[in-house]
N, C-alpha and C. Protein backbone atom coordinates (compact mmCIF):
# COMPACT_ATOMS: atom_id res chain seq x y z
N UNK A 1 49.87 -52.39 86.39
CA UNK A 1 49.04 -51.24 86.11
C UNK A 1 49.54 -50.53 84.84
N UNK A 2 50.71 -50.20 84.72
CA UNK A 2 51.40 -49.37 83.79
C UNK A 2 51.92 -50.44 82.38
N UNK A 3 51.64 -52.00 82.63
CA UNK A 3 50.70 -52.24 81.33
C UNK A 3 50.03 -52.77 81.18
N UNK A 4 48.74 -52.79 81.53
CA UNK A 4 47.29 -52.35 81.57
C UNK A 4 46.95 -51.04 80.55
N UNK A 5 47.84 -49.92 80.94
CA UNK A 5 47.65 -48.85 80.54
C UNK A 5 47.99 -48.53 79.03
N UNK A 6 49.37 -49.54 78.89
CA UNK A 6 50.18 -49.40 77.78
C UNK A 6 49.42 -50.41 76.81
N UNK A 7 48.39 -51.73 77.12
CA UNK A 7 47.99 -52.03 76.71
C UNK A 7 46.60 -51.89 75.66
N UNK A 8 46.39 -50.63 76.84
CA UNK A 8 44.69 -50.04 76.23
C UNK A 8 44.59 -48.92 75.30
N UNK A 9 45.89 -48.45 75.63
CA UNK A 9 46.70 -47.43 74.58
C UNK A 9 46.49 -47.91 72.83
N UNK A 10 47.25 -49.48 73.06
CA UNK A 10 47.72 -49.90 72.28
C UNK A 10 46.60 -50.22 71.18
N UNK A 11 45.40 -50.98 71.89
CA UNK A 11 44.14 -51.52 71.20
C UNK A 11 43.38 -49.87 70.99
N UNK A 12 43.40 -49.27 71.41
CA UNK A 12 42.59 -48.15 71.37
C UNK A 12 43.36 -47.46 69.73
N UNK A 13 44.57 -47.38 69.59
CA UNK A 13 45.46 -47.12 68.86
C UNK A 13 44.93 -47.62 67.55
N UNK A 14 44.25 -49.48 67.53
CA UNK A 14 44.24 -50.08 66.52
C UNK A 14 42.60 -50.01 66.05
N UNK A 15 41.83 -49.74 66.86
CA UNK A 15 40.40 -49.94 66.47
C UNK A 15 40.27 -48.10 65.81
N UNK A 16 40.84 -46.99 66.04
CA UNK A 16 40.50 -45.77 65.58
C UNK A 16 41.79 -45.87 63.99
N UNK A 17 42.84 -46.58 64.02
CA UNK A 17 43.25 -46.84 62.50
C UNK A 17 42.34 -48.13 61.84
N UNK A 18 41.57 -48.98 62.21
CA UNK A 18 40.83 -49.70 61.56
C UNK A 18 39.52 -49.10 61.17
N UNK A 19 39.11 -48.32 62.09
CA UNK A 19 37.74 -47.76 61.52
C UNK A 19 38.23 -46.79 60.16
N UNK A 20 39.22 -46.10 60.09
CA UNK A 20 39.63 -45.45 59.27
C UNK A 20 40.03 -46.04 57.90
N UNK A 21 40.07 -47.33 58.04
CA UNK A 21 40.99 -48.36 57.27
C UNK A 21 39.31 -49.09 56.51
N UNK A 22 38.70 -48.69 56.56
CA UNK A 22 37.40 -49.15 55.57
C UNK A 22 37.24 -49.34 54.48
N UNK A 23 37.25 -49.99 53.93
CA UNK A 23 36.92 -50.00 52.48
C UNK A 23 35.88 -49.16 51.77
N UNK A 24 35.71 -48.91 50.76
CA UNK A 24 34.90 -48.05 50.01
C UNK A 24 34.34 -48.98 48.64
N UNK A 25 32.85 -48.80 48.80
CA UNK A 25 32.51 -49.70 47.74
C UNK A 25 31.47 -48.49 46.42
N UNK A 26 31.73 -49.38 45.10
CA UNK A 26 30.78 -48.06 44.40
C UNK A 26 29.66 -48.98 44.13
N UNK A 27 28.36 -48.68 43.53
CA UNK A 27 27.45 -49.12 43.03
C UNK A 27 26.55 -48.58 42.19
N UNK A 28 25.67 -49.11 41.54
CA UNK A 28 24.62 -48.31 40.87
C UNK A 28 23.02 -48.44 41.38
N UNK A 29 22.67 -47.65 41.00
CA UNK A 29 21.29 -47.63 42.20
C UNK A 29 20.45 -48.12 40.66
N UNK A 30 18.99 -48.32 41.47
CA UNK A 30 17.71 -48.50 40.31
C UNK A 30 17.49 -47.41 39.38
N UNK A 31 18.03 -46.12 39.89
CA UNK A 31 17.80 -44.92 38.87
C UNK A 31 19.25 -44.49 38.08
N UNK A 32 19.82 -45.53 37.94
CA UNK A 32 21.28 -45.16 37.43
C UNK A 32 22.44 -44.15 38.32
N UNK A 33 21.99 -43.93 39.43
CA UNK A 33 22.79 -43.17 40.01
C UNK A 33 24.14 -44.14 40.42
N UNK A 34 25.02 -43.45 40.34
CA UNK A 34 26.35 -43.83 41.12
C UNK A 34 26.30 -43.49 42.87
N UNK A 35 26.40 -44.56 43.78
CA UNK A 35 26.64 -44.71 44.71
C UNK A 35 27.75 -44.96 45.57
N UNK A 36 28.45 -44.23 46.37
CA UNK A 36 29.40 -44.83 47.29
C UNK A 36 28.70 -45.33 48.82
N UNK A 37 29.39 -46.26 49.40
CA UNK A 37 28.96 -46.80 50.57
C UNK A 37 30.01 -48.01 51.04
N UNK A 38 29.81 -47.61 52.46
CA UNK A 38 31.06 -48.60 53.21
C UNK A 38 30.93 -50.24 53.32
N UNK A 39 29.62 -50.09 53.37
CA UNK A 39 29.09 -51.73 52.83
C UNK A 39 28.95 -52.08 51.79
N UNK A 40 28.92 -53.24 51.40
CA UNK A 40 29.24 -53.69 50.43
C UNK A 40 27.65 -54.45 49.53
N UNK A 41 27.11 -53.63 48.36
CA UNK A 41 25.88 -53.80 48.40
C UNK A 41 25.90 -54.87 46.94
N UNK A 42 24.71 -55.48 46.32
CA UNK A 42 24.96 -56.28 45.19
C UNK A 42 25.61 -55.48 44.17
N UNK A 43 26.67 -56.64 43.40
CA UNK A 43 27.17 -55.77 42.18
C UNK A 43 28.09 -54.70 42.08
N UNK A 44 28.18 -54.20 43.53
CA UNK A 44 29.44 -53.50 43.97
C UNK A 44 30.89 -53.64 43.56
N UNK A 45 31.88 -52.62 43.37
CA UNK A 45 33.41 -53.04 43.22
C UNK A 45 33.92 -51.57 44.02
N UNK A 46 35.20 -52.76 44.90
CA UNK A 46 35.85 -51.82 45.58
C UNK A 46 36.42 -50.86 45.20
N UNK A 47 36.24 -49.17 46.01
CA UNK A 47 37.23 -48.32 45.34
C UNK A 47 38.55 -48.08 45.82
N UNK A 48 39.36 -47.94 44.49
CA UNK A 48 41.02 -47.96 44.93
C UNK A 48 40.95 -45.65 45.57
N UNK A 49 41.56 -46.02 46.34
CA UNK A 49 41.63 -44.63 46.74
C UNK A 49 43.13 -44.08 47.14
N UNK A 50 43.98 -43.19 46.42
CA UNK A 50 44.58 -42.53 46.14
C UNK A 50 45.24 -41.94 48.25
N UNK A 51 46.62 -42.59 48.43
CA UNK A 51 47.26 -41.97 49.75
C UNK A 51 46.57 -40.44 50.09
N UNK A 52 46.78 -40.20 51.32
CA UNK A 52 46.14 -39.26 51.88
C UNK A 52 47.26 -38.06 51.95
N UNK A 53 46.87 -36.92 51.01
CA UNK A 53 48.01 -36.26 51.79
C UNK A 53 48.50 -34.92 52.45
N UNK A 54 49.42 -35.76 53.13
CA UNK A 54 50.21 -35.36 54.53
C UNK A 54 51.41 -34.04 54.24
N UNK A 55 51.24 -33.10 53.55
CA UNK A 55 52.41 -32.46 53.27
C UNK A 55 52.14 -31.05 54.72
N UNK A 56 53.61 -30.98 55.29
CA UNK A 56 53.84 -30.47 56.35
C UNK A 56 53.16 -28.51 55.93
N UNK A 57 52.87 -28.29 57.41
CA UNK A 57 52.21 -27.13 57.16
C UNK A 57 53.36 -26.17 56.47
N UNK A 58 52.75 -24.73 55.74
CA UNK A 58 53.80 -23.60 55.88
C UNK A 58 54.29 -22.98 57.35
N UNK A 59 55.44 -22.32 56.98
CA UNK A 59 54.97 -20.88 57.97
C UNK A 59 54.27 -19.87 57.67
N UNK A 60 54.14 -18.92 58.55
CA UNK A 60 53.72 -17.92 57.93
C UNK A 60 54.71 -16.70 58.63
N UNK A 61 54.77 -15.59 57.75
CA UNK A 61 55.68 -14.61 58.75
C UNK A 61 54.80 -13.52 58.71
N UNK A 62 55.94 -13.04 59.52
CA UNK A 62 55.42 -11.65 60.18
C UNK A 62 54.46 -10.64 59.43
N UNK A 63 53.43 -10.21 59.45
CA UNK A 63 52.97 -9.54 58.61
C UNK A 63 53.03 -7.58 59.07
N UNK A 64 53.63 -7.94 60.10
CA UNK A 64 53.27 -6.62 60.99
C UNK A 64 54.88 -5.45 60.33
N UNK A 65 55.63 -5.80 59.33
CA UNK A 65 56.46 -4.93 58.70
C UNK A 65 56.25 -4.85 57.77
N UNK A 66 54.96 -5.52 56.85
CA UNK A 66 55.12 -5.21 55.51
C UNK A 66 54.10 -3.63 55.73
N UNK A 67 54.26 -2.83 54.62
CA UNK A 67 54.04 -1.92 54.51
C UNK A 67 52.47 -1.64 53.75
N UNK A 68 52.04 -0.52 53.80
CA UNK A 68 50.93 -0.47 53.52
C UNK A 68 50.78 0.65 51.90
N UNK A 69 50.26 0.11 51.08
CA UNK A 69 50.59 1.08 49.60
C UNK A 69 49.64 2.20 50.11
N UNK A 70 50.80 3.36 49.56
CA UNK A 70 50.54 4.52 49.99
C UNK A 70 49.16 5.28 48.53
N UNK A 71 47.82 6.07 49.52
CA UNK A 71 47.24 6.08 47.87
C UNK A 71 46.61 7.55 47.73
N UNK A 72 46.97 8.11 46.79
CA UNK A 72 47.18 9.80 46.66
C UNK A 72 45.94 10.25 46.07
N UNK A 73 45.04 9.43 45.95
CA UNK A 73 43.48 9.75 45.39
C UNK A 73 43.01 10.76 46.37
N UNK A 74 42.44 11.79 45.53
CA UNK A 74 41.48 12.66 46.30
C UNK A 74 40.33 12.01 46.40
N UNK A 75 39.87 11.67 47.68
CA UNK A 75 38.66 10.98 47.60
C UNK A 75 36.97 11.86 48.06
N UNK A 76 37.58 13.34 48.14
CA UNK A 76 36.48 14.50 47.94
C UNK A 76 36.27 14.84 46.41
N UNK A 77 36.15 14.00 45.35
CA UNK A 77 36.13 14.42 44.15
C UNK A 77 34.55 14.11 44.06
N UNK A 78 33.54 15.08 43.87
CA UNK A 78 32.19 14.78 43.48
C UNK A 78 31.66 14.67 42.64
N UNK A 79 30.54 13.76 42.26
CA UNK A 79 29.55 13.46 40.51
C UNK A 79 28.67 14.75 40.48
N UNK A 80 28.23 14.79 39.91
CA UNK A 80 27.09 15.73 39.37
C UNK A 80 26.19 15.02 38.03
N UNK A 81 25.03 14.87 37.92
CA UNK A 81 24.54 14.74 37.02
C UNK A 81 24.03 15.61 36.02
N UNK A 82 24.19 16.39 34.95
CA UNK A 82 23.81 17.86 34.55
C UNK A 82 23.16 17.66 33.21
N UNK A 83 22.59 16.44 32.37
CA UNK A 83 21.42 16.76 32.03
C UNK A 83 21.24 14.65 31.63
N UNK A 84 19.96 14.80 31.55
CA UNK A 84 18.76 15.59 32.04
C UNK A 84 19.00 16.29 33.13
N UNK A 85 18.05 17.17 33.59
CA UNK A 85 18.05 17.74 34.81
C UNK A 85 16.76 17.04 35.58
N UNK A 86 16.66 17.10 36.95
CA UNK A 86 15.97 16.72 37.99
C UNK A 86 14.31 17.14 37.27
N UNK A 87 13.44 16.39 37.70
CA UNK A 87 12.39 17.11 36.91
C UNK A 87 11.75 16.76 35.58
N UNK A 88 13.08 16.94 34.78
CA UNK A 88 12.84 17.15 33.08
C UNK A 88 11.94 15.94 32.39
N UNK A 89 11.09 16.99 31.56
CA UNK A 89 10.19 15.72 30.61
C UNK A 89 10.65 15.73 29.70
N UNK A 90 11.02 14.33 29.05
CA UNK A 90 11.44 13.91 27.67
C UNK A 90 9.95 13.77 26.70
N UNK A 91 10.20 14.62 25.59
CA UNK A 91 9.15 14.82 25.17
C UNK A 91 8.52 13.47 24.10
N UNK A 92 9.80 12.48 23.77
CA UNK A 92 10.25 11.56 22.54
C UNK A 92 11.18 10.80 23.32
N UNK A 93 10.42 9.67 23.64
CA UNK A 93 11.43 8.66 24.45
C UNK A 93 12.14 7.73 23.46
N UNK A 94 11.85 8.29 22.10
CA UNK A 94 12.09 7.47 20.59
C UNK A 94 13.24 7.83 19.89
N UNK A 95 13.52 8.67 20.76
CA UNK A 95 14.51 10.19 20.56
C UNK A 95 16.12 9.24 21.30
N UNK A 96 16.92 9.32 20.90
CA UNK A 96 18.34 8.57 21.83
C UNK A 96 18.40 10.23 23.21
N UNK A 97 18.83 9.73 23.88
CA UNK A 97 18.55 10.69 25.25
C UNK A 97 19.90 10.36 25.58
N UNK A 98 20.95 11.23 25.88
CA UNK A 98 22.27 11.33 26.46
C UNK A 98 22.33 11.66 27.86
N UNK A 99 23.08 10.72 28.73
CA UNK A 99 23.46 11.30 29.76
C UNK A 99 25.01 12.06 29.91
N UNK A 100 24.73 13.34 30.74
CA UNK A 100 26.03 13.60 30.99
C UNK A 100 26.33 14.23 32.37
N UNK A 101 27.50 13.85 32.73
CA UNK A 101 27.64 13.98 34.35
C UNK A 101 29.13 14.42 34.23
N UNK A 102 29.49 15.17 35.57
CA UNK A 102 30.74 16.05 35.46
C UNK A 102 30.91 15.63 37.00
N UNK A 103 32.49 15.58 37.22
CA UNK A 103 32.93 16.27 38.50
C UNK A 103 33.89 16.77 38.64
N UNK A 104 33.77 17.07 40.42
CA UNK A 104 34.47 18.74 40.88
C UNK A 104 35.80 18.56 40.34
N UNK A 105 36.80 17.59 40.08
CA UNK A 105 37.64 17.28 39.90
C UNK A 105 38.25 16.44 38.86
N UNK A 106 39.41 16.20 38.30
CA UNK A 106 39.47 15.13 37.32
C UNK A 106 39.39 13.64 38.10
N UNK A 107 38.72 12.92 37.27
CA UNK A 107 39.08 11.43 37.51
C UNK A 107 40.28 11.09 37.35
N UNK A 108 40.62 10.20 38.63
CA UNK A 108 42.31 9.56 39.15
C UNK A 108 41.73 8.78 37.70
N UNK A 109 43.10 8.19 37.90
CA UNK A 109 43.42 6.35 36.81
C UNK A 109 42.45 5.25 37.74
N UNK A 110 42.13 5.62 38.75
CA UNK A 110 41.66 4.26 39.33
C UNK A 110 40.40 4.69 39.67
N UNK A 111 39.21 5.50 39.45
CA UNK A 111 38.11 6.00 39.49
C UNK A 111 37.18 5.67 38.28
N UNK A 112 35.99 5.66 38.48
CA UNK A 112 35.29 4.89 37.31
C UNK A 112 33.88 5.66 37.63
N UNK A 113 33.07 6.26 36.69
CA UNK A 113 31.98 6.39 36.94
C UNK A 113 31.02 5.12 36.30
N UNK A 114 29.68 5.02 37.36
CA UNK A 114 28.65 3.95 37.23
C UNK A 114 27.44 4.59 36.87
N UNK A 115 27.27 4.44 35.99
CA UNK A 115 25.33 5.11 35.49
C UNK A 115 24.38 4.01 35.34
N UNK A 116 23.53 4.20 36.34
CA UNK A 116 22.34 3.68 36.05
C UNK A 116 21.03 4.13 35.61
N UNK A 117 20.14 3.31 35.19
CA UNK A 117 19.02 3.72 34.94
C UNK A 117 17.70 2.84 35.28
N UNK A 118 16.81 3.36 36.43
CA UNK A 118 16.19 2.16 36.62
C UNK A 118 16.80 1.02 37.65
N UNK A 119 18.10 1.00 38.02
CA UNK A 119 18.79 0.50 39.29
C UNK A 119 19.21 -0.95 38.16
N UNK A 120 19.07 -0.80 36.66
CA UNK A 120 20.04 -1.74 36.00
C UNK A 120 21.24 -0.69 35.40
N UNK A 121 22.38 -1.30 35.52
CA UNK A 121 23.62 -0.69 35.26
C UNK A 121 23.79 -0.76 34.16
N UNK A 122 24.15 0.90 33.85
CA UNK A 122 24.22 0.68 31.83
C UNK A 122 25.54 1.16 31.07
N UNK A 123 26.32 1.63 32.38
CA UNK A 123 27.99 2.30 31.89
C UNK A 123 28.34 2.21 33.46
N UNK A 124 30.19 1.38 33.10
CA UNK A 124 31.06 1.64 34.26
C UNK A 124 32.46 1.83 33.83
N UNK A 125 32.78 3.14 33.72
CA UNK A 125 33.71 3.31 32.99
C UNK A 125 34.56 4.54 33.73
N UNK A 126 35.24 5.08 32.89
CA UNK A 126 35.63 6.73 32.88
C UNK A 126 35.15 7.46 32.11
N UNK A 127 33.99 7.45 31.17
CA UNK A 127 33.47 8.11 30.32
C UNK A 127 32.67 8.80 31.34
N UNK A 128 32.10 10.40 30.91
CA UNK A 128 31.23 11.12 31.61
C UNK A 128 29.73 11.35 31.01
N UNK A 129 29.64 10.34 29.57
CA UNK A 129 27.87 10.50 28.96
C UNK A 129 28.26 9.20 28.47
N UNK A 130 26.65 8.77 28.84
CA UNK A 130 26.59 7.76 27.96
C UNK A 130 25.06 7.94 27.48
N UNK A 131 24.57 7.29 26.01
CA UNK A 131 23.43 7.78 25.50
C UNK A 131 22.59 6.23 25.42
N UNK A 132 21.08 6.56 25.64
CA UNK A 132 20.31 5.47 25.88
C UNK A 132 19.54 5.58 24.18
N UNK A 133 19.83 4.99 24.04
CA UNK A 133 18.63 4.82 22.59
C UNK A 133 17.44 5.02 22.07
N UNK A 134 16.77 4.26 23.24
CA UNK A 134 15.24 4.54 23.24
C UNK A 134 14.60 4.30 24.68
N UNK A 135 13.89 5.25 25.45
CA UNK A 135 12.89 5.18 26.77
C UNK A 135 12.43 4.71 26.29
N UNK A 136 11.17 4.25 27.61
CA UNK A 136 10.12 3.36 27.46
C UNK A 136 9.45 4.49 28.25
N UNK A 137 7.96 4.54 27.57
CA UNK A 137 7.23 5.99 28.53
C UNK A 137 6.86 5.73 29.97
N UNK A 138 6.79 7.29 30.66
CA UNK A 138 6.92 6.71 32.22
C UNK A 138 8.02 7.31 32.98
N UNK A 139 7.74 6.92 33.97
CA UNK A 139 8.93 8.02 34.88
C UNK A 139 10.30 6.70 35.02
N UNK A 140 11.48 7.60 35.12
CA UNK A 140 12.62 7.14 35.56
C UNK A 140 13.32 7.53 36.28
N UNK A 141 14.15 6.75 37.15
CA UNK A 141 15.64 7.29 37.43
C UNK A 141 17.14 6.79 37.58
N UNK A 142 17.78 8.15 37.32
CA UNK A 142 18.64 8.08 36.66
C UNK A 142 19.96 8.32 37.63
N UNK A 143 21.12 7.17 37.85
CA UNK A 143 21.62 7.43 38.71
C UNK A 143 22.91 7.37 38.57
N UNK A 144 23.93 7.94 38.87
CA UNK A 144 25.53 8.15 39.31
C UNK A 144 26.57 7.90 40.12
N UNK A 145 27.46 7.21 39.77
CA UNK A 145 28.26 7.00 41.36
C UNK A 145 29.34 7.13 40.96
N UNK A 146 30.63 7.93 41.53
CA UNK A 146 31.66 7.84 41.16
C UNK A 146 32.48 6.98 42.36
N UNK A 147 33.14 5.81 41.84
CA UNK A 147 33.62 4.68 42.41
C UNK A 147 35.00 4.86 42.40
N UNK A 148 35.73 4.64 43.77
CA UNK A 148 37.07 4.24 43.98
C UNK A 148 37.46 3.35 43.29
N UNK A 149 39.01 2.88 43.59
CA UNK A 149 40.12 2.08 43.43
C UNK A 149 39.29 0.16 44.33
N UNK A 150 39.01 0.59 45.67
CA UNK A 150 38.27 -0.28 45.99
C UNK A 150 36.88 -1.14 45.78
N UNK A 151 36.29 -0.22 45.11
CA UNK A 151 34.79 -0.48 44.28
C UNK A 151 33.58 0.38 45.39
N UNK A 152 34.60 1.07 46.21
CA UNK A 152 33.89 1.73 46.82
C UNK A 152 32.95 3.07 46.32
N UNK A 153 31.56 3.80 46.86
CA UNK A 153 31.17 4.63 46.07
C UNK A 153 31.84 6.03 47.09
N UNK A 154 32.44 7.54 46.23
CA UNK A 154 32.73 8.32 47.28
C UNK A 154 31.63 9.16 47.22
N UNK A 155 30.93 8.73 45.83
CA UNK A 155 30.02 10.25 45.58
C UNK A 155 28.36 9.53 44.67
N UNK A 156 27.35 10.01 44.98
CA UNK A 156 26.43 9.51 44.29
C UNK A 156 25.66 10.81 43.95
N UNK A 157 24.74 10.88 42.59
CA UNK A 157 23.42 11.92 42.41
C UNK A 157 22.60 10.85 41.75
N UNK A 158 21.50 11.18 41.36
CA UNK A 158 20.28 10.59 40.75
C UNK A 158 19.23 11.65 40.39
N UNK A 159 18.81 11.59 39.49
CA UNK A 159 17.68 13.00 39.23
C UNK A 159 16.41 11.92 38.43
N UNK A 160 15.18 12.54 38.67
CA UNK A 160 14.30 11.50 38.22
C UNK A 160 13.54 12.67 36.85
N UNK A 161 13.52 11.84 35.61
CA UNK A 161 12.71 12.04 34.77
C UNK A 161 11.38 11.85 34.65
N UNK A 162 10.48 12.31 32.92
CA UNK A 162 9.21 11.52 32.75
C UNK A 162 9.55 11.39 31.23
N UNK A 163 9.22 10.50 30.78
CA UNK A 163 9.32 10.03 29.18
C UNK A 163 7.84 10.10 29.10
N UNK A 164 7.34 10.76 27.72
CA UNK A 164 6.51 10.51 26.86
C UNK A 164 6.88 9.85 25.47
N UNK A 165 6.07 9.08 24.72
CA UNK A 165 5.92 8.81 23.87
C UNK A 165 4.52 9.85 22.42
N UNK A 166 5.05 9.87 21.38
CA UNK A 166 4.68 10.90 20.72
C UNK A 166 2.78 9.53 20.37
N UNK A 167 2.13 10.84 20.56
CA UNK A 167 0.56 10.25 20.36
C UNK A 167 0.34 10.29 21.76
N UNK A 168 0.67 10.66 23.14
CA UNK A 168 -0.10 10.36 23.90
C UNK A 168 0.32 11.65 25.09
């Protein structure tokens, strides 16, 4: 019985390293493609294939003493957008149009304000104006985020304009 057992072990052992033990053939198809396949098709050449490898796992250690960076950002610091103002018609969208935005606080080193316009992003910086060149007539808006260290937002405004163009 016990070899019977040791026997079926043994063949079982050799047919799951032979299936593994396949050859690899390349070919080219009718459309020039490169083909791999385990059979062996016309015109075929075997591929040499490179040991498999086996390099032993890491460890890993403890993660539960490393420490956590300590981070001194005020993260109640708020945007404001303060002109345009909410409302405001641009009379000359031909005109360069400045944005400028303030907050309650100074910007950390790791804070960035994001201005958009239209929900495409047109400044991500630490600057507090940035100036658009030329509107296109029509309503807009105009939006703010002052962004963490993480890319997180702590603070957002948006105020919506109207651009005219001169003749109409």
């Amino acid at each position: 019985m016990v070899r019977c057992l040791i026997l079926f072990i043994v063949s079982l052992a050799l047919l799951t390293t032979m299936s593994f033990a396949t050859e690899i053939y390349r070919s080219t198809d009718q459309y020039g493609n490169t083909v791999f396949s385990d059979t062996p098709p016309k015109n075929s050449t075997p591929v040499e294939l490179p040991p498999i490898n086996t390099a032993p796992p890491t460890e890993v250690s403890d993660t539960a003493h490393r420490k956590k960076p300590s981070v001194t950002v005020n993260m109640s610091n708020q945007i404001s957008i303060q002109s345009p103002a909410n409302g405001d018609i641009i009379p000359n969208g031909r005109i360069p149009t400045t944005i400028r935005v303030t907050t309650r606080e100074k910007l950390a080193p790791s804070q960035r304000i994001v201005i958009e316009l239209n929900g495409q992003k047109l400044s991500n910086s630490s600057s507090t104006q940035y100036t658009i060149p030329l509107l296109s007539r029509g309503p807009h808006r105009i939006h703010a985020s002052l962004i963490d260290q993480t890319g997180k937002a702590i603070s957002k405004d948006s105020v919506d304009i109207m651009v005219y163009q001169p003749g109409n």
